[in-house]
PDB file of N, CA and C in Angstrom:
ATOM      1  N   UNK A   1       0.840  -1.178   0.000  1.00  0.00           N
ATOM      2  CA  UNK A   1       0.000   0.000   0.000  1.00  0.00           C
ATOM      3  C   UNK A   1       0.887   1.243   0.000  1.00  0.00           C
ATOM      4  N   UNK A   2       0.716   1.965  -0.882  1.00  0.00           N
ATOM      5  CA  UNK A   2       1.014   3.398  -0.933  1.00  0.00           C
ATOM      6  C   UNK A   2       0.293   4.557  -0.277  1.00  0.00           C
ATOM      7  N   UNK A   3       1.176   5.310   0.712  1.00  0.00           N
ATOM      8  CA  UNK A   3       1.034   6.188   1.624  1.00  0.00           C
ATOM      9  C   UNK A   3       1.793   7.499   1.185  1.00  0.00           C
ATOM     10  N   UNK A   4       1.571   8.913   0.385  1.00  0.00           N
ATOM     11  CA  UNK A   4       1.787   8.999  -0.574  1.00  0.00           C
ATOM     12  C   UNK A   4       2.310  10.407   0.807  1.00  0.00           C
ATOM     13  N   UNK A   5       3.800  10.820   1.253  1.00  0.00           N
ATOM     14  CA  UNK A   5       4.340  11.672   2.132  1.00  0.00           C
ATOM     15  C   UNK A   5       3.502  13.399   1.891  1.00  0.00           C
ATOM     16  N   UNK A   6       3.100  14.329   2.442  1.00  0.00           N
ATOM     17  CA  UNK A   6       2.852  15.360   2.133  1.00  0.00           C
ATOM     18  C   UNK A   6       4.168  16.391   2.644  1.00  0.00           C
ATOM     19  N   UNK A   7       4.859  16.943   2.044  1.00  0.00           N
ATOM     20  CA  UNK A   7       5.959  17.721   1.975  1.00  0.00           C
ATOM     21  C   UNK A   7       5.512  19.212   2.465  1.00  0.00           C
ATOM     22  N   UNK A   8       5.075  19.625   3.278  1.00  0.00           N
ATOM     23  CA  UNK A   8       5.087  21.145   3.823  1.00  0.00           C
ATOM     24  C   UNK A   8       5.901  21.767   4.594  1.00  0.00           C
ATOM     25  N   UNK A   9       6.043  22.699   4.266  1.00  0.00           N
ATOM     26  CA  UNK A   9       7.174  23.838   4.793  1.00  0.00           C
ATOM     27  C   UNK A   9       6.816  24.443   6.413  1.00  0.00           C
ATOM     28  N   UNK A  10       7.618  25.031   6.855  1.00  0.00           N
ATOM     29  CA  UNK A  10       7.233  25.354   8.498  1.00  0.00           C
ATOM     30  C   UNK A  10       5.980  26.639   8.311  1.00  0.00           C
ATOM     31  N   UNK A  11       5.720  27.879   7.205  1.00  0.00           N
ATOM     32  CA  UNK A  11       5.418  28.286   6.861  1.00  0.00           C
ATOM     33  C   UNK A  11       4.244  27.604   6.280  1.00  0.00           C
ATOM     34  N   UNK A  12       4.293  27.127   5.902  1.00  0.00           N
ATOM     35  CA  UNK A  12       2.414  26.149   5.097  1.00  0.00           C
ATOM     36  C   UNK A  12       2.019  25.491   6.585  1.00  0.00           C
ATOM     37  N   UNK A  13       2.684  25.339   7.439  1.00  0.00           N
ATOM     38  CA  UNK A  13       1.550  24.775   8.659  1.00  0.00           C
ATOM     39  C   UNK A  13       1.231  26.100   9.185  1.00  0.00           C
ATOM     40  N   UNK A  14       2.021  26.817   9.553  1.00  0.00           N
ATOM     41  CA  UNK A  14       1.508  28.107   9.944  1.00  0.00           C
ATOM     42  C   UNK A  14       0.330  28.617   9.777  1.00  0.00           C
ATOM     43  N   UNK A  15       0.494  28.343   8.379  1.00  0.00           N
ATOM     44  CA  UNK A  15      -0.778  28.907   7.718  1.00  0.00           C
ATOM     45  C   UNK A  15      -1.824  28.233   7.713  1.00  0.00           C
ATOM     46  N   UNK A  16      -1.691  27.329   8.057  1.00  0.00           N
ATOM     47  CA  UNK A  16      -2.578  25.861   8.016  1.00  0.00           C
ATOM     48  C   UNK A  16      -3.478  26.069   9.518  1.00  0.00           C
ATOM     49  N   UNK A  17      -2.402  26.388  10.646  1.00  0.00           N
ATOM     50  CA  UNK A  17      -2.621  26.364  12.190  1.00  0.00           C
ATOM     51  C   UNK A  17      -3.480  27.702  11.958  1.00  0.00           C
ATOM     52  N   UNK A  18      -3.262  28.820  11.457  1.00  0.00           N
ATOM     53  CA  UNK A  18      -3.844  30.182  11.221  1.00  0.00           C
ATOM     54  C   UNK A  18      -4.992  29.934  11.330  1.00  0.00           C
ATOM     55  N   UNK A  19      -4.875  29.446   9.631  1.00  0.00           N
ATOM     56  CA  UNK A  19      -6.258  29.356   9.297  1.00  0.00           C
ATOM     57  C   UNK A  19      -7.855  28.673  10.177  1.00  0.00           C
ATOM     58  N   UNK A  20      -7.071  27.601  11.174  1.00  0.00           N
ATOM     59  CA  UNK A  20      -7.703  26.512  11.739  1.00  0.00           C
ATOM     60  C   UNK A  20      -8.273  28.221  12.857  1.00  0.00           C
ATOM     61  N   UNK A  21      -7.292  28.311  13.905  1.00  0.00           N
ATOM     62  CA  UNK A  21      -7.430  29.510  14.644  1.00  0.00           C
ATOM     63  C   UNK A  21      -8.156  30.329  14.545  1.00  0.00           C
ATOM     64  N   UNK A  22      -8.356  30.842  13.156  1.00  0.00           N
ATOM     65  CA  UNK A  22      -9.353  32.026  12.756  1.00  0.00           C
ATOM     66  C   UNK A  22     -11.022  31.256  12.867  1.00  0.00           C
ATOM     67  N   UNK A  23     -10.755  30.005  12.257  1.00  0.00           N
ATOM     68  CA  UNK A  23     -11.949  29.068  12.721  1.00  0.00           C
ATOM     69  C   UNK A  23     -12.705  29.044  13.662  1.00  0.00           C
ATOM     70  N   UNK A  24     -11.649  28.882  14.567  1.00  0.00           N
ATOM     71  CA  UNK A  24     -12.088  28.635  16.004  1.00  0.00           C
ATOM     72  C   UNK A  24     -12.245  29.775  16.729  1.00  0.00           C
ATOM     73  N   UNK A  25     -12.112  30.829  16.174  1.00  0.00           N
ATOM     74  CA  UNK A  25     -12.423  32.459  17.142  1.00  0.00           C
ATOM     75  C   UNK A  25     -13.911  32.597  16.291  1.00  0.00           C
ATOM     76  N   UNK A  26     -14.287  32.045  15.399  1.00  0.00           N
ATOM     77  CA  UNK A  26     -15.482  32.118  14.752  1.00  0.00           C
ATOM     78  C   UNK A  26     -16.917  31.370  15.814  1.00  0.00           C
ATOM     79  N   UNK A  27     -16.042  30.456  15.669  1.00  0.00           N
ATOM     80  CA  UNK A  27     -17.285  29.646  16.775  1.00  0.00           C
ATOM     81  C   UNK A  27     -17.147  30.034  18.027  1.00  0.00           C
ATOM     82  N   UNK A  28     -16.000  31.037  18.737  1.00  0.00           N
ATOM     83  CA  UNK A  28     -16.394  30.995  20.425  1.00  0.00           C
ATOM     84  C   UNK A  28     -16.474  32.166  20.561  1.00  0.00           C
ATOM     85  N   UNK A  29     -17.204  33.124  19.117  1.00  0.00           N
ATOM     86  CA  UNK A  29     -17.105  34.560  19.084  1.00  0.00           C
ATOM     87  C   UNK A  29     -18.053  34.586  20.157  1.00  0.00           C
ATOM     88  N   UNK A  30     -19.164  34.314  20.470  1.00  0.00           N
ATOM     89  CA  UNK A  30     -20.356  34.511  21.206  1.00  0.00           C
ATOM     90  C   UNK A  30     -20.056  33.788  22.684  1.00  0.00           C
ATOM     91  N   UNK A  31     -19.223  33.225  23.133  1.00  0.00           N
ATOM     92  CA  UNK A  31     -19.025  32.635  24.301  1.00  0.00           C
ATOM     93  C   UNK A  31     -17.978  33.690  24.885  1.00  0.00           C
ATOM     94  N   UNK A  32     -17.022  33.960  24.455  1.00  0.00           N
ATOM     95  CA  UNK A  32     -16.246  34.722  24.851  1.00  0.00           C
ATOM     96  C   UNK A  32     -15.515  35.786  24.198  1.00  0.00           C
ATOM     97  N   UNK A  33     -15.438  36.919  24.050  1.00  0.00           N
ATOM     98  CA  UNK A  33     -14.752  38.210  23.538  1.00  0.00           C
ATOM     99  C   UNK A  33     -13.204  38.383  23.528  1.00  0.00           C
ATOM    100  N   UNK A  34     -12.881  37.672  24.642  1.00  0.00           N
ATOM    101  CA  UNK A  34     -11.460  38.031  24.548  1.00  0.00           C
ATOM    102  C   UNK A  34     -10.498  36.837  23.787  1.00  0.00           C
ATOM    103  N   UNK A  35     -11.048  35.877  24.237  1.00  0.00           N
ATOM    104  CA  UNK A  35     -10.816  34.425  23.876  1.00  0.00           C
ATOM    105  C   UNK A  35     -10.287  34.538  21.936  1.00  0.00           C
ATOM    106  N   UNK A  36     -11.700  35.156  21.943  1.00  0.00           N
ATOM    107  CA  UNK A  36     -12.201  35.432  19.853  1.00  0.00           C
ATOM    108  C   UNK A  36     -11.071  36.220  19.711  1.00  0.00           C
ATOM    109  N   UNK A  37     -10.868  37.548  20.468  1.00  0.00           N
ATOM    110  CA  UNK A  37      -9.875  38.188  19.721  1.00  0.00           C
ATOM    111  C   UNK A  37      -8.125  37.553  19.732  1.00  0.00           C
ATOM    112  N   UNK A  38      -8.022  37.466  20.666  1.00  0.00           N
ATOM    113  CA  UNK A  38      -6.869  36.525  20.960  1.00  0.00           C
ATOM    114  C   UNK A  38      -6.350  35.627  19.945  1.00  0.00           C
ATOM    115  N   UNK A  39      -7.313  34.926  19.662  1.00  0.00           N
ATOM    116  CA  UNK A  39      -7.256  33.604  18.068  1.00  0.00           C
ATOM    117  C   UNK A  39      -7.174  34.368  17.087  1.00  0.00           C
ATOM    118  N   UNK A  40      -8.103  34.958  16.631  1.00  0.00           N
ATOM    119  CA  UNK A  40      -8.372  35.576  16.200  1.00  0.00           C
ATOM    120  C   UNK A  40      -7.437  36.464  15.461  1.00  0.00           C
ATOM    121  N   UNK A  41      -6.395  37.195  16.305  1.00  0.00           N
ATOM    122  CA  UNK A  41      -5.325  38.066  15.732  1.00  0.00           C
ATOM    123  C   UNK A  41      -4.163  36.819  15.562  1.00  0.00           C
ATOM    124  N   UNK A  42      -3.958  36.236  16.685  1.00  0.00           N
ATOM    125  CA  UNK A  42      -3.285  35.078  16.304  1.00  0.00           C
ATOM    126  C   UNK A  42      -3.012  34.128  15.019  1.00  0.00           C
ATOM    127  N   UNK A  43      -4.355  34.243  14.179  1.00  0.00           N
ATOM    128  CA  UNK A  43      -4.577  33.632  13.750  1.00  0.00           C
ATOM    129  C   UNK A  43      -4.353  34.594  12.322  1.00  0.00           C
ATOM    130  N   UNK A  44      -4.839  35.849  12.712  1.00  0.00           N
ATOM    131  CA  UNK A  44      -4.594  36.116  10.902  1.00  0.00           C
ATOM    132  C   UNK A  44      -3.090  36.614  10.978  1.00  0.00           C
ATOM    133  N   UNK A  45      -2.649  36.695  12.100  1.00  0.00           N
ATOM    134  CA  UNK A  45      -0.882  36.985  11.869  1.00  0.00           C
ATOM    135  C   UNK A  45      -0.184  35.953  10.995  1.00  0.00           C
ATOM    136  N   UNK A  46      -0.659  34.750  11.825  1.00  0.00           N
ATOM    137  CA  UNK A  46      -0.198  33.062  11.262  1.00  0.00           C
ATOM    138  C   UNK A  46      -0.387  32.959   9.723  1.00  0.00           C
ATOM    139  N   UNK A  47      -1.657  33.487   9.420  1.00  0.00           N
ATOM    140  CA  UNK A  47      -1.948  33.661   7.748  1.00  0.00           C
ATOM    141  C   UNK A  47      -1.296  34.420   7.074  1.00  0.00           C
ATOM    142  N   UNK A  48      -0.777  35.678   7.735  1.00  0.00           N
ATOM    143  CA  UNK A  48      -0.241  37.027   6.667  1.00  0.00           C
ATOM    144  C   UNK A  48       1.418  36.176   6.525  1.00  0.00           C
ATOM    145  N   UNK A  49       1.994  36.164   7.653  1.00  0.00           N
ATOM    146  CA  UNK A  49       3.006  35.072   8.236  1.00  0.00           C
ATOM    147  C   UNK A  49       3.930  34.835   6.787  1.00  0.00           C
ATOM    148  N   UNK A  50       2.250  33.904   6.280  1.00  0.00           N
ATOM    149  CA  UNK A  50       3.045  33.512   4.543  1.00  0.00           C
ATOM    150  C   UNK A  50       3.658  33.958   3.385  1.00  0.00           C
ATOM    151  N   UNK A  51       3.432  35.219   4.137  1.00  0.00           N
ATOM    152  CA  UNK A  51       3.679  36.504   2.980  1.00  0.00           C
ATOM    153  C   UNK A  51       4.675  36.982   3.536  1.00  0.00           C
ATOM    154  N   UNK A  52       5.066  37.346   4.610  1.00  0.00           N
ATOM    155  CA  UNK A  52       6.735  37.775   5.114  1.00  0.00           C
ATOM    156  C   UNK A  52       7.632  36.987   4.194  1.00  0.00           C
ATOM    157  N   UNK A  53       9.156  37.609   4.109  1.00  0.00           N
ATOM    158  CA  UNK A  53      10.194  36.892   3.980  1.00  0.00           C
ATOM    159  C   UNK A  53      10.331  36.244   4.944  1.00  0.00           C
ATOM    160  N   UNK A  54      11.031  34.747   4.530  1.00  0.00           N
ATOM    161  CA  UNK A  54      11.721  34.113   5.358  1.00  0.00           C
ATOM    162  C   UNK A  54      13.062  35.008   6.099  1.00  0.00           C
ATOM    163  N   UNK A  55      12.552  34.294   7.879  1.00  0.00           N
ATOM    164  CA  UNK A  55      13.729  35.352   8.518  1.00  0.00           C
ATOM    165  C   UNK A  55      13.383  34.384   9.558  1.00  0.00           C
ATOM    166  N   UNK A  56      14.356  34.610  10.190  1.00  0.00           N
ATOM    167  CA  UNK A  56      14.893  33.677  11.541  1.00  0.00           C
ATOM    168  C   UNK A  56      13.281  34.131  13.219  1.00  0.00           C
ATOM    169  N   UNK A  57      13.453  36.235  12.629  1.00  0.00           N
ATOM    170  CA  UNK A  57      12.796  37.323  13.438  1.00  0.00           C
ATOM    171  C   UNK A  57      11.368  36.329  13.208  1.00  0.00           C
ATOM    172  N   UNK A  58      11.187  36.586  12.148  1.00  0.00           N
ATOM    173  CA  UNK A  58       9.399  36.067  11.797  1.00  0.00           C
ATOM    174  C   UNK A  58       9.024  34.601  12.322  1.00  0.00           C
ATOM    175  N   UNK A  59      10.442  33.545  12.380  1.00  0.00           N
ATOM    176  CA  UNK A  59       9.742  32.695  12.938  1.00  0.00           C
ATOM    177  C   UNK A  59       9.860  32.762  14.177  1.00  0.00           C
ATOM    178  N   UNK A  60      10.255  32.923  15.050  1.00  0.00           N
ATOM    179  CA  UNK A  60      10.496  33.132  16.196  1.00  0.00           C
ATOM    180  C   UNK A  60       9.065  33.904  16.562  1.00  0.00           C
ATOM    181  N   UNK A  61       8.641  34.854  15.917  1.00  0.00           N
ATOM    182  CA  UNK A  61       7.421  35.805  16.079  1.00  0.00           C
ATOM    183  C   UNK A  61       6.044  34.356  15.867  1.00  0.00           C
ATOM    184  N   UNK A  62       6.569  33.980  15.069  1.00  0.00           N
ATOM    185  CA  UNK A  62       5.295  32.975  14.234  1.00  0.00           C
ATOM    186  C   UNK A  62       5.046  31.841  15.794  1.00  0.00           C
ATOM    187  N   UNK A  63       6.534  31.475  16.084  1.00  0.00           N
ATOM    188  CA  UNK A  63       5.833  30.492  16.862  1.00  0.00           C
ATOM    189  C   UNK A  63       5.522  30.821  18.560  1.00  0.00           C
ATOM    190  N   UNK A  64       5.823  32.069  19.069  1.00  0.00           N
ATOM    191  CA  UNK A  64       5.576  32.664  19.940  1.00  0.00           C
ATOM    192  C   UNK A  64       3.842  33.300  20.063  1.00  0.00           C
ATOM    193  N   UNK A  65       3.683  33.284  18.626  1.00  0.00           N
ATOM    194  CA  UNK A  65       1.759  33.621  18.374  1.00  0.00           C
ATOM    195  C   UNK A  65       1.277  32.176  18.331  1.00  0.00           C
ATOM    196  N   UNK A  66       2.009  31.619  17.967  1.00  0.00           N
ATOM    197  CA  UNK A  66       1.151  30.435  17.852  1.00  0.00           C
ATOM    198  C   UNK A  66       1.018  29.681  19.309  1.00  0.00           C
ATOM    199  N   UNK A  67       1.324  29.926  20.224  1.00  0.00           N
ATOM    200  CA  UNK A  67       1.430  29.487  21.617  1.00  0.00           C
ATOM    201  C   UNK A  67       0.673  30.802  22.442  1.00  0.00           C
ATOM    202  N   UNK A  68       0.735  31.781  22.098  1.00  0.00           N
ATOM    203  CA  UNK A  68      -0.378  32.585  23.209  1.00  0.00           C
ATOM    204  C   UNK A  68      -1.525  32.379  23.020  1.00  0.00           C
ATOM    205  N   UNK A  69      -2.117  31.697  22.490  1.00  0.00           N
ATOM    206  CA  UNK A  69      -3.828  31.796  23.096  1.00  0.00           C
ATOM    207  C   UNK A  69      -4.038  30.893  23.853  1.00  0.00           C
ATOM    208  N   UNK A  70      -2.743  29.559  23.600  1.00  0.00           N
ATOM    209  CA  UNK A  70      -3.351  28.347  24.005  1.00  0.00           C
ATOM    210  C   UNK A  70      -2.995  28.752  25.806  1.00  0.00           C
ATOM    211  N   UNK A  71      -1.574  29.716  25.472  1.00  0.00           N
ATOM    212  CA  UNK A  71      -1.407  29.743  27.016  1.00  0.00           C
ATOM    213  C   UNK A  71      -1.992  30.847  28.154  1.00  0.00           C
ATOM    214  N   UNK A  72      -2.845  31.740  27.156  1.00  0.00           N
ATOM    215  CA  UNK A  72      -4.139  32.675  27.455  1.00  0.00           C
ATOM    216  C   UNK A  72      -5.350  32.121  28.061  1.00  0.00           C
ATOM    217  N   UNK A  73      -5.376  30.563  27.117  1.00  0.00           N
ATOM    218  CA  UNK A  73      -6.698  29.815  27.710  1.00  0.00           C
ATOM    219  C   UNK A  73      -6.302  29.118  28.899  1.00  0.00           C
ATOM    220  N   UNK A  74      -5.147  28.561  29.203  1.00  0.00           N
ATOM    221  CA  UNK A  74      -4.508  27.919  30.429  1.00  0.00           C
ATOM    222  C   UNK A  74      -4.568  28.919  31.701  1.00  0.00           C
ATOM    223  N   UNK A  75      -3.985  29.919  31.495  1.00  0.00           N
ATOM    224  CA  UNK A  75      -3.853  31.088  32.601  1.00  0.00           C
ATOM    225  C   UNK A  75      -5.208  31.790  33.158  1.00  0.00           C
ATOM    226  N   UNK A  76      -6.179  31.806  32.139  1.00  0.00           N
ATOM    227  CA  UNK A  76      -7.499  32.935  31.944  1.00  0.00           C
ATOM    228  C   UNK A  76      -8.273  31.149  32.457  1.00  0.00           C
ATOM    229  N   UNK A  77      -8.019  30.293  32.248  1.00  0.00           N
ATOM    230  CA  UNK A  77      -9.189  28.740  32.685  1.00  0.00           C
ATOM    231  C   UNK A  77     -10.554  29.147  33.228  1.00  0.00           C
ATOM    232  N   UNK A  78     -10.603  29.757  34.462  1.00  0.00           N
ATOM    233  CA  UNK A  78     -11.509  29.922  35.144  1.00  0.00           C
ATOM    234  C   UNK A  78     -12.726  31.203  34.557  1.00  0.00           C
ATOM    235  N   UNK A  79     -11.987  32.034  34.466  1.00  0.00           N
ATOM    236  CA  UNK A  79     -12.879  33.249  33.698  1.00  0.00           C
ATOM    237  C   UNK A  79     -13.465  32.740  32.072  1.00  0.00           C
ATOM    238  N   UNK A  80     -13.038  31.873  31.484  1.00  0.00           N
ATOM    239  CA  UNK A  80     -13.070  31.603  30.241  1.00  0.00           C
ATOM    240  C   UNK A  80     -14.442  30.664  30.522  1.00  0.00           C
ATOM    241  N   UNK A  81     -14.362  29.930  31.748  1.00  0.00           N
ATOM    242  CA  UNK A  81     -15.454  29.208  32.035  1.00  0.00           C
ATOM    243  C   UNK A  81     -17.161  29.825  31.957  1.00  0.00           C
ATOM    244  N   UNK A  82     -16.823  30.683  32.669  1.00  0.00           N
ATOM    245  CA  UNK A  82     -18.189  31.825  33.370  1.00  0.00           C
ATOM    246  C   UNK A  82     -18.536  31.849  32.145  1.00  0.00           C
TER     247      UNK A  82
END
């Protein structure tokens, strides 16, 4: 059986994770405000992301956004609940 490898760049998941992100500030727009924006910017940074030059700065930026909401939702737990 052939399992046919998909080849993406650190940059195409980015954009991939973005895109998912922007998703998901869609559906918890109405549960929570801060939560939405949080992803939300997170998320279309992760998308524009693809359009920067490659630079050492941008990823470092890329994967430092890509870890604050999750660690926004860890820290914020309780209020995110209400």
């Amino acid at each position: 059986m052939f399992i046919p490898m998909i080849d993406l760049s650190v940059k195409e998941i980015y954009t991939i994770v973005g895109l998912l992100m922007l998703i998901l500030a869609v559906f918890t727009y109405s549960h929570n405000k801060k939560l939405t924006l949080v992803f939300g910017i997170s998320g279309a940074y992760l998308v524009l992301n693809y359009f920067l030059p490659k630079n050492l700065f941008f990823d470092i930026v890329s994967f430092v956004v890509l870890i604050t909401p999750f660690v926004y939702a860890r820290v914020y737990k309780k209020s995110l609940l209400d």
